[in-house]
PDB file of N, CA and C in Angstrom:
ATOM      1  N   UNK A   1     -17.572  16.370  -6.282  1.00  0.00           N
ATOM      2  CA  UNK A   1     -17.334  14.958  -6.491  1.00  0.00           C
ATOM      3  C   UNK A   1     -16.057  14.551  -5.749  1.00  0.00           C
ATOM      4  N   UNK A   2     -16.111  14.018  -5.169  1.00  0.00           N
ATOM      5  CA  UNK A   2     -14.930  13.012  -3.949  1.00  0.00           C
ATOM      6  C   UNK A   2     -13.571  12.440  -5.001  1.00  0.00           C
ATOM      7  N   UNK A   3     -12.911  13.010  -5.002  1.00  0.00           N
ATOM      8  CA  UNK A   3     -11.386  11.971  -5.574  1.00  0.00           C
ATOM      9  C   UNK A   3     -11.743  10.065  -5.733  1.00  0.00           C
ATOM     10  N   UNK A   4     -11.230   9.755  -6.901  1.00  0.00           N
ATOM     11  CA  UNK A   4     -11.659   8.379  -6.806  1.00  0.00           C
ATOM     12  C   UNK A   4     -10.366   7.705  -5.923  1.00  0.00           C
ATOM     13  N   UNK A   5      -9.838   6.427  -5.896  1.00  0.00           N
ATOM     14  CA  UNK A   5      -9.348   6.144  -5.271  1.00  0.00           C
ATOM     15  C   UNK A   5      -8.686   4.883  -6.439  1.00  0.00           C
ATOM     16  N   UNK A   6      -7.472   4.670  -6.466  1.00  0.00           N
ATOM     17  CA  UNK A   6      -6.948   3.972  -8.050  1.00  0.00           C
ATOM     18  C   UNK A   6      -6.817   2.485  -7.280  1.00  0.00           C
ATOM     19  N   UNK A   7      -7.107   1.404  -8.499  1.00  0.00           N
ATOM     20  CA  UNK A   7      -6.877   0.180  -7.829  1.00  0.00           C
ATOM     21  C   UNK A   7      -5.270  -0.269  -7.582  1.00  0.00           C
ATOM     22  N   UNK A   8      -4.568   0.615  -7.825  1.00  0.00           N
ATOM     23  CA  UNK A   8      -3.051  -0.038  -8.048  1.00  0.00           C
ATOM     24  C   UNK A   8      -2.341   1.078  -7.469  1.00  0.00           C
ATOM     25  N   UNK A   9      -0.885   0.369  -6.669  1.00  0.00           N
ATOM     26  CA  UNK A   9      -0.065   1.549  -6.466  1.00  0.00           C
ATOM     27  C   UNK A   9      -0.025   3.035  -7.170  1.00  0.00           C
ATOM     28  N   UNK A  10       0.323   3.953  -6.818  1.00  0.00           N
ATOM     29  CA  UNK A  10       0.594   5.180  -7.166  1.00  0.00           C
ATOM     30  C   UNK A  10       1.858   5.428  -7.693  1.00  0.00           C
ATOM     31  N   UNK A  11       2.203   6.183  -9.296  1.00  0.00           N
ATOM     32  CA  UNK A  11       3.686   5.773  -9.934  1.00  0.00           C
ATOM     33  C   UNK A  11       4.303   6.878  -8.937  1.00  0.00           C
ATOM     34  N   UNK A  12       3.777   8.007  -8.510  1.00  0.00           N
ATOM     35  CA  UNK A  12       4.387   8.978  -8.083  1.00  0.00           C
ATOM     36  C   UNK A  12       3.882   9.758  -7.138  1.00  0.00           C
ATOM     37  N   UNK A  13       4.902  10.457  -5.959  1.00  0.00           N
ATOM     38  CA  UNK A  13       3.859  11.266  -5.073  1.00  0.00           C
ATOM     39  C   UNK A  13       4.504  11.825  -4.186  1.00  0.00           C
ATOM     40  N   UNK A  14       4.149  13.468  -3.709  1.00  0.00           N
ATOM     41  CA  UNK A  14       5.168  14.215  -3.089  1.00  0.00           C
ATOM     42  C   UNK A  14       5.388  14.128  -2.324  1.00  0.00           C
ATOM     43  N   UNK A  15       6.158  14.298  -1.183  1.00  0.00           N
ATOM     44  CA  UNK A  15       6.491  14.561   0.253  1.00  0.00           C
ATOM     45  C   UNK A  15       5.480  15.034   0.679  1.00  0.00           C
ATOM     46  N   UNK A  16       4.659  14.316   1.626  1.00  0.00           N
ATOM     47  CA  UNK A  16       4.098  15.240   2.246  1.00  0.00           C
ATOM     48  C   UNK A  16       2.360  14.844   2.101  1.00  0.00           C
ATOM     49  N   UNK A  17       2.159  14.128   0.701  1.00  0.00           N
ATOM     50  CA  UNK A  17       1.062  13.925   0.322  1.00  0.00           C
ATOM     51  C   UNK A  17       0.189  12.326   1.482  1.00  0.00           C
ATOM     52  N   UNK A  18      -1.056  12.539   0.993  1.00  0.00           N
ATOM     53  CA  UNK A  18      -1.876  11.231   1.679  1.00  0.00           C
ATOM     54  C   UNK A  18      -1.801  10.663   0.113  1.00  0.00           C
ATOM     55  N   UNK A  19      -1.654   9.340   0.425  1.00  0.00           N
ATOM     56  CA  UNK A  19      -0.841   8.290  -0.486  1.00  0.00           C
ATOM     57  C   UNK A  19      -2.237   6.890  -0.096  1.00  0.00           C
ATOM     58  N   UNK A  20      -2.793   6.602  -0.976  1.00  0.00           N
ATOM     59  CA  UNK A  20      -3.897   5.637  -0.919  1.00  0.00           C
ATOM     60  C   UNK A  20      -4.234   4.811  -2.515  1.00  0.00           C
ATOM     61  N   UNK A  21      -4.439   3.741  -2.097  1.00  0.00           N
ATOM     62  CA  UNK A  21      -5.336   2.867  -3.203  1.00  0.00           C
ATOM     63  C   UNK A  21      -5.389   1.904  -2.847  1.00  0.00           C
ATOM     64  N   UNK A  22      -6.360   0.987  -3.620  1.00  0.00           N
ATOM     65  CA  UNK A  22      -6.745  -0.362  -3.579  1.00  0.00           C
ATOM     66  C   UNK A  22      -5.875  -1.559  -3.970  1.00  0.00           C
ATOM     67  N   UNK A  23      -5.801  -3.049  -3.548  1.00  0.00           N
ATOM     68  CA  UNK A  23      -5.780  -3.879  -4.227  1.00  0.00           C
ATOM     69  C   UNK A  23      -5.993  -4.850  -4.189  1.00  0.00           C
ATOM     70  N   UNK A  24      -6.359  -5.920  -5.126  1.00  0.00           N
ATOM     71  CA  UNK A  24      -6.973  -7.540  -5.012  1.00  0.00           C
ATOM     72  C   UNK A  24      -6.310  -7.886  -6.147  1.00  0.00           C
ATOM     73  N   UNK A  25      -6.411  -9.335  -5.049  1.00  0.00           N
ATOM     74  CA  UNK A  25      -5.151 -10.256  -6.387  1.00  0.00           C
ATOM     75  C   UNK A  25      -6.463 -11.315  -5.807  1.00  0.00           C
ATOM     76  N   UNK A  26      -6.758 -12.126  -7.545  1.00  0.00           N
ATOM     77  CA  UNK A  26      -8.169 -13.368  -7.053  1.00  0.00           C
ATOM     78  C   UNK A  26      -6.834 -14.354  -6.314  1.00  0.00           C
ATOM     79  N   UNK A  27      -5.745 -14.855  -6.456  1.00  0.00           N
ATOM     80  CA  UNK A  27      -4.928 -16.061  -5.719  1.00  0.00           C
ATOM     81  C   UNK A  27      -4.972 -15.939  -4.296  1.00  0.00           C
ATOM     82  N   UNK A  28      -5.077 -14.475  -3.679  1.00  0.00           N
ATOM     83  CA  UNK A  28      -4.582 -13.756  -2.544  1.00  0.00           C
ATOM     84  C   UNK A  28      -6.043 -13.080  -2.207  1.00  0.00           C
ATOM     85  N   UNK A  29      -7.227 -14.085  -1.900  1.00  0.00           N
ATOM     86  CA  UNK A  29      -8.739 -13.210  -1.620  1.00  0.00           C
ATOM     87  C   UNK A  29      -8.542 -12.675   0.086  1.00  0.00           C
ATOM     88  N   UNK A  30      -8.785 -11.602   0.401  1.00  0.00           N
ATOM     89  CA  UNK A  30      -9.059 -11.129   1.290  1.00  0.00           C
ATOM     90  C   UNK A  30     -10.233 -11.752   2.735  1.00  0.00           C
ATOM     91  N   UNK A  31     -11.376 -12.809   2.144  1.00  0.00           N
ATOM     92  CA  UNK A  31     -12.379 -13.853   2.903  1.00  0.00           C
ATOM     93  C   UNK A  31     -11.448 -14.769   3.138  1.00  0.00           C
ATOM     94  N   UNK A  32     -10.256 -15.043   2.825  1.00  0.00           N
ATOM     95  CA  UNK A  32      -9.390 -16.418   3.276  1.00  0.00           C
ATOM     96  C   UNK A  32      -8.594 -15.949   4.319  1.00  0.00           C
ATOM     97  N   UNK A  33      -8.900 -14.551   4.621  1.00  0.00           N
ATOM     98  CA  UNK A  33      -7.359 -14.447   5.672  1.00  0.00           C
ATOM     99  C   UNK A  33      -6.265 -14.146   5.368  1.00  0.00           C
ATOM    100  N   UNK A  34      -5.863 -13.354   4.071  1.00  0.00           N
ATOM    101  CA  UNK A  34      -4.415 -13.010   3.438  1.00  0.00           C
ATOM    102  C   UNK A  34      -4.730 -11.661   4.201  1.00  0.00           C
ATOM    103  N   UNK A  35      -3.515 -11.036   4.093  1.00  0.00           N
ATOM    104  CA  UNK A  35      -2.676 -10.027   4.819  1.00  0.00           C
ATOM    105  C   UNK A  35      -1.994  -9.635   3.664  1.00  0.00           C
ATOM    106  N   UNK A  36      -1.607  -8.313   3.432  1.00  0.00           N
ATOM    107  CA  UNK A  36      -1.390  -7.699   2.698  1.00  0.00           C
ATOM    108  C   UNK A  36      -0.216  -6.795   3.088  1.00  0.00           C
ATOM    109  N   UNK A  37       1.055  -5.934   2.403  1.00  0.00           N
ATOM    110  CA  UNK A  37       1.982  -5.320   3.260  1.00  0.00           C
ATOM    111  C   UNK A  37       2.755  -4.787   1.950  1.00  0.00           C
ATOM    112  N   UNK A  38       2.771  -3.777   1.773  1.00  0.00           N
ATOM    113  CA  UNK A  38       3.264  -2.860   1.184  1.00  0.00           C
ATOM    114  C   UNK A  38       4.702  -2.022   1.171  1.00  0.00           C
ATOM    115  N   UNK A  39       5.506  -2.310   0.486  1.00  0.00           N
ATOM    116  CA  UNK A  39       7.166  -1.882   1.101  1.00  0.00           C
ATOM    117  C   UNK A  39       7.373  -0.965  -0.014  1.00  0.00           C
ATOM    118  N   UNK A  40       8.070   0.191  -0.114  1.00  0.00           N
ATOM    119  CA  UNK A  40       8.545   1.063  -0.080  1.00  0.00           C
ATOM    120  C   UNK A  40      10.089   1.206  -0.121  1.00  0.00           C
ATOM    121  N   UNK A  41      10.891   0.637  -1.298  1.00  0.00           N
ATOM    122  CA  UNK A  41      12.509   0.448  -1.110  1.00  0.00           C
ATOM    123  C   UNK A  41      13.244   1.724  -1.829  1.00  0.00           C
ATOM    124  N   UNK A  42      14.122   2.249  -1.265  1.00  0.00           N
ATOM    125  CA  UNK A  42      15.301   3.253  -2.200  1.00  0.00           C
ATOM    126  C   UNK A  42      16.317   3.815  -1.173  1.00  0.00           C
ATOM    127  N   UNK A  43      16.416   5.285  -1.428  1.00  0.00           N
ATOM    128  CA  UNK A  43      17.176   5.353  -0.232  1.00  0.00           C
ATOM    129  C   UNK A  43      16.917   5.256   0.869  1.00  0.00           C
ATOM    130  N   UNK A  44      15.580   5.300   1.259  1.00  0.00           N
ATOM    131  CA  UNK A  44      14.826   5.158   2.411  1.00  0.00           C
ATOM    132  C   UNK A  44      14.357   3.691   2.752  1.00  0.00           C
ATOM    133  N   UNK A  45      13.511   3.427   3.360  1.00  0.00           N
ATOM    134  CA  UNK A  45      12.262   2.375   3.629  1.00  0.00           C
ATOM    135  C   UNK A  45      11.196   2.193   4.314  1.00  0.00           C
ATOM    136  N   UNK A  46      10.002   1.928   3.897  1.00  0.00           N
ATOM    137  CA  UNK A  46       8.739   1.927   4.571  1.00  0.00           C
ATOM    138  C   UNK A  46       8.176   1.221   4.325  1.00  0.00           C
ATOM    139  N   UNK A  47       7.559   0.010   5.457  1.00  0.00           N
ATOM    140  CA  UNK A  47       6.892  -1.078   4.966  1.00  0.00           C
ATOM    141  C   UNK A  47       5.007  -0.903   5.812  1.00  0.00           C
ATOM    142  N   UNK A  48       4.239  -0.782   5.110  1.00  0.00           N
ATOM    143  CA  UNK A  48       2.820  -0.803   5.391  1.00  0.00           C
ATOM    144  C   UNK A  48       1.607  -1.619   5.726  1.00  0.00           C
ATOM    145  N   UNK A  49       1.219  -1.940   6.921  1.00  0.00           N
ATOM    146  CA  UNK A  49       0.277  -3.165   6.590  1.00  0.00           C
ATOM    147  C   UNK A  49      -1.011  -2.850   6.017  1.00  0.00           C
ATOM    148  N   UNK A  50      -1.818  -3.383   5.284  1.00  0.00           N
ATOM    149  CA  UNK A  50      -2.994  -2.446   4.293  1.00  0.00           C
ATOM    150  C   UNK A  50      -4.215  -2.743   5.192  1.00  0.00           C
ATOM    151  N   UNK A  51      -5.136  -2.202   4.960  1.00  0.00           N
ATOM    152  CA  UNK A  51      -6.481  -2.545   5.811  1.00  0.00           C
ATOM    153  C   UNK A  51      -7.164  -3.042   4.475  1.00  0.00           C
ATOM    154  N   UNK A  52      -8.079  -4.522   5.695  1.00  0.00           N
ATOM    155  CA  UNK A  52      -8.706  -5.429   4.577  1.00  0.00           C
ATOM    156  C   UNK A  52     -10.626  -4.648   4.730  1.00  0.00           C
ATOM    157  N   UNK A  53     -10.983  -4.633   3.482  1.00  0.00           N
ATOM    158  CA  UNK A  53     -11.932  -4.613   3.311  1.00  0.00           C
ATOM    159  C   UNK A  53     -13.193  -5.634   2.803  1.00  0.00           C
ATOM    160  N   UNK A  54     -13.820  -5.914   2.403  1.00  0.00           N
ATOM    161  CA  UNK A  54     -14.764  -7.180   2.154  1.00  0.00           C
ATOM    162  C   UNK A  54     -13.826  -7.811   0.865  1.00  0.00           C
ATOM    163  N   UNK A  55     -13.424  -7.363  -0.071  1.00  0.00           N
ATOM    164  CA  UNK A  55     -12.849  -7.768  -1.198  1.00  0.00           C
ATOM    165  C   UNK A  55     -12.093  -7.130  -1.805  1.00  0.00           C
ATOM    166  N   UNK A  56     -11.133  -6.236  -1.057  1.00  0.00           N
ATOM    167  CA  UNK A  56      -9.723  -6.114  -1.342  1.00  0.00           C
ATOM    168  C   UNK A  56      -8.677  -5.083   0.093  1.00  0.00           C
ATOM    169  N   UNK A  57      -8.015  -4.947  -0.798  1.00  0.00           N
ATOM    170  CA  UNK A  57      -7.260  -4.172   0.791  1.00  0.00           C
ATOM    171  C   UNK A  57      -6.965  -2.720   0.311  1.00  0.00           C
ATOM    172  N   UNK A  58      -7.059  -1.855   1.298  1.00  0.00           N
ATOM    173  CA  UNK A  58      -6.672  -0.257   1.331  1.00  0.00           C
ATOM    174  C   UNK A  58      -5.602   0.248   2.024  1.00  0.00           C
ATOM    175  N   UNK A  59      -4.660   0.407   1.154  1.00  0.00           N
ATOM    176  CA  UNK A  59      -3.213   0.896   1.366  1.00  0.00           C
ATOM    177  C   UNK A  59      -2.929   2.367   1.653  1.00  0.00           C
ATOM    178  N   UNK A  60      -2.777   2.930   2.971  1.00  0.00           N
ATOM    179  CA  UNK A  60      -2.787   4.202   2.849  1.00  0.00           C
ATOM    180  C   UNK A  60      -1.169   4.726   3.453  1.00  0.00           C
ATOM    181  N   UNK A  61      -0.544   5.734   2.772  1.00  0.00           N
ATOM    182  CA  UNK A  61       0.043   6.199   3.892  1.00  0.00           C
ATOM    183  C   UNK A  61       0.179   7.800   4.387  1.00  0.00           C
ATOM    184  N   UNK A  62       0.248   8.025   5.256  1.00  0.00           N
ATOM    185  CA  UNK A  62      -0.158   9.249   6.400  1.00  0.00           C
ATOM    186  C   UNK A  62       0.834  10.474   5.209  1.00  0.00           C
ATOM    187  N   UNK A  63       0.301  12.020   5.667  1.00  0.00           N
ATOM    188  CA  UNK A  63       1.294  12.684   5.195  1.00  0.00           C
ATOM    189  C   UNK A  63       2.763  12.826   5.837  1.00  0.00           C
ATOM    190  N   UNK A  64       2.941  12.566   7.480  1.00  0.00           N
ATOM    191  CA  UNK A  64       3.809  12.087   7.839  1.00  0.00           C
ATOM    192  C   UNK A  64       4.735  11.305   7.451  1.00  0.00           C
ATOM    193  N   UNK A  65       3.744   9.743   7.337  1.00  0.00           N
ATOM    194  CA  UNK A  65       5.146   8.718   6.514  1.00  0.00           C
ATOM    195  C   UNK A  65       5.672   9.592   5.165  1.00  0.00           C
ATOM    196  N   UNK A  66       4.722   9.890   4.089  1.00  0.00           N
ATOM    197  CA  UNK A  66       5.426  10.248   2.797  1.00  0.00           C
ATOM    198  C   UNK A  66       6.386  11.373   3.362  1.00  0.00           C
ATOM    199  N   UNK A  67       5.795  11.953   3.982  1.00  0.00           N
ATOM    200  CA  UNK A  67       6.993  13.219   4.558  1.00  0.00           C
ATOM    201  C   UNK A  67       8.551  12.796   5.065  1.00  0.00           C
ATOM    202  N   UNK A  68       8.279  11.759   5.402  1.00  0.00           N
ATOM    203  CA  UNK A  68       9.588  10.864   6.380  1.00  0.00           C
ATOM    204  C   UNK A  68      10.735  10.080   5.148  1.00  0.00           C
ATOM    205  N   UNK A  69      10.180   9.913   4.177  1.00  0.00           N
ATOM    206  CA  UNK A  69      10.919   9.334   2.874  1.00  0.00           C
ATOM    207  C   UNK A  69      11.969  10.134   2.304  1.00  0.00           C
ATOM    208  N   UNK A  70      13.283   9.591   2.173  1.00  0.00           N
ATOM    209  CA  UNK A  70      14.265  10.286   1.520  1.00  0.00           C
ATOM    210  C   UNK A  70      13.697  10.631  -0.238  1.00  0.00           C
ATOM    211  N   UNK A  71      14.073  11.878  -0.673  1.00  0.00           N
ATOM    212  CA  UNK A  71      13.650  11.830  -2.267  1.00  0.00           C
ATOM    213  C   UNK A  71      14.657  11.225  -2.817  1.00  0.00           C
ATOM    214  N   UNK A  72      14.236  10.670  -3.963  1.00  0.00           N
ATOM    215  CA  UNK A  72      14.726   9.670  -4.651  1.00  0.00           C
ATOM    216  C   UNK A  72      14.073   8.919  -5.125  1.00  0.00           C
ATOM    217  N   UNK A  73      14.801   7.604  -6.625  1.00  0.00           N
ATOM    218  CA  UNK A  73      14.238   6.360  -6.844  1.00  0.00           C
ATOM    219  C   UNK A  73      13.408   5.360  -5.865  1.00  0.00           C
ATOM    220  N   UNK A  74      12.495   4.472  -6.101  1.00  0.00           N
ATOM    221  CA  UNK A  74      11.902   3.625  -5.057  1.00  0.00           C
ATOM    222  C   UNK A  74      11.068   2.497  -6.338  1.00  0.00           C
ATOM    223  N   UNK A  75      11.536   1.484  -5.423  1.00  0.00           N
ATOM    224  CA  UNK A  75      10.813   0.307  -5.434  1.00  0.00           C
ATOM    225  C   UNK A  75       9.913  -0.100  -4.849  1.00  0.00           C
ATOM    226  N   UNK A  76       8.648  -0.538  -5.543  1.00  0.00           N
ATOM    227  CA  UNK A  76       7.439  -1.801  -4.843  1.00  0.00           C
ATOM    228  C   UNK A  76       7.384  -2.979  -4.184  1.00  0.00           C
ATOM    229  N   UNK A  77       7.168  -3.583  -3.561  1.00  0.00           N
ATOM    230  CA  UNK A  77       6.670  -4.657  -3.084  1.00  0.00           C
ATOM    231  C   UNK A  77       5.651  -5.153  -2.506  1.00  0.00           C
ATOM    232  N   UNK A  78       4.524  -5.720  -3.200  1.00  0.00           N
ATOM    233  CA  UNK A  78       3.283  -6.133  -2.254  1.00  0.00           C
ATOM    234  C   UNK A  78       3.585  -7.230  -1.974  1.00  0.00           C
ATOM    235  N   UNK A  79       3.295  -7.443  -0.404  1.00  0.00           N
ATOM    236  CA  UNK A  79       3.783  -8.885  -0.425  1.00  0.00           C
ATOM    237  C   UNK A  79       2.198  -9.398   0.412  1.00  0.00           C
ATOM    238  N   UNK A  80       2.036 -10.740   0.705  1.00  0.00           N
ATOM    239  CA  UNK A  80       0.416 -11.467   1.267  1.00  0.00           C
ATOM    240  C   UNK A  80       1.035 -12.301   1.703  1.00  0.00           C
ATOM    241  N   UNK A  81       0.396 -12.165   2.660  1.00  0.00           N
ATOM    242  CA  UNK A  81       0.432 -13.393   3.707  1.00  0.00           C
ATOM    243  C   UNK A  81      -0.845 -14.193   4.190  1.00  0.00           C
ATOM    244  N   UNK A  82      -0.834 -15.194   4.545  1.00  0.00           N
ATOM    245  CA  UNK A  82      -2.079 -16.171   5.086  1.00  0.00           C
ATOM    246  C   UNK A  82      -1.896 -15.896   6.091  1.00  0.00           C
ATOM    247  N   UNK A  83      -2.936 -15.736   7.221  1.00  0.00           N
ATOM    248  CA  UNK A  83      -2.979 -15.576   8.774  1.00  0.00           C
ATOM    249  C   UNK A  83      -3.006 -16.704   8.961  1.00  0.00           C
ATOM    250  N   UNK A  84      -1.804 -17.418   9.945  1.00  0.00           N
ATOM    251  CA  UNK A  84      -2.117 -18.163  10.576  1.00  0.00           C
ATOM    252  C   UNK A  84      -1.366 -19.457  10.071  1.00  0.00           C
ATOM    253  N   UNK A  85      -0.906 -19.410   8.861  1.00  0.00           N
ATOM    254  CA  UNK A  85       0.059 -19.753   8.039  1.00  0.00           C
ATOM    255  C   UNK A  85       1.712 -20.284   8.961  1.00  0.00           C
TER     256      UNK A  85
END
């Protein structure tokens, strides 16, 4: 059976790991043209653009990026944007 894939950020995750999930916000639909972008704040920073799918977006990041992150505390940010806006 295939790993599921969680609709919401991930609370935690190692160096090194593939880092993925979903998300949809109904204000922010994905058929209108929002853009989606994922940041990553602490001692480090990494900001992500998500890939849109029919009805929500898929946030991944490489084992590279997680590898590239200082350890430590970190903060979220999803942020959306309108194309074209």
């Amino acid at each position: 059976m295939a790993p599921t894939t969680p609709n919401q950020p991930v609370a935690s995750f190692r160096a090194g790991d593939t880092v993925r999930f979903t998300y949809a916000h109904p204000e922010y639909p994905v058929a209108e043209g929002w853009t989606l972008q994922y940041t990553l704040q602490g001692p480090s920073k990494l900001t992500v653009t998500a890939s849109a799918g029919t009805s929500d977006w898929t946030v991944a990041l490489t084992p590279t990026q997680s590898q590239a992150l200082v350890p430590g505390t970190y903060q979220y940010q999803l942020t959306a944007t309108l194309s074209g806006a």
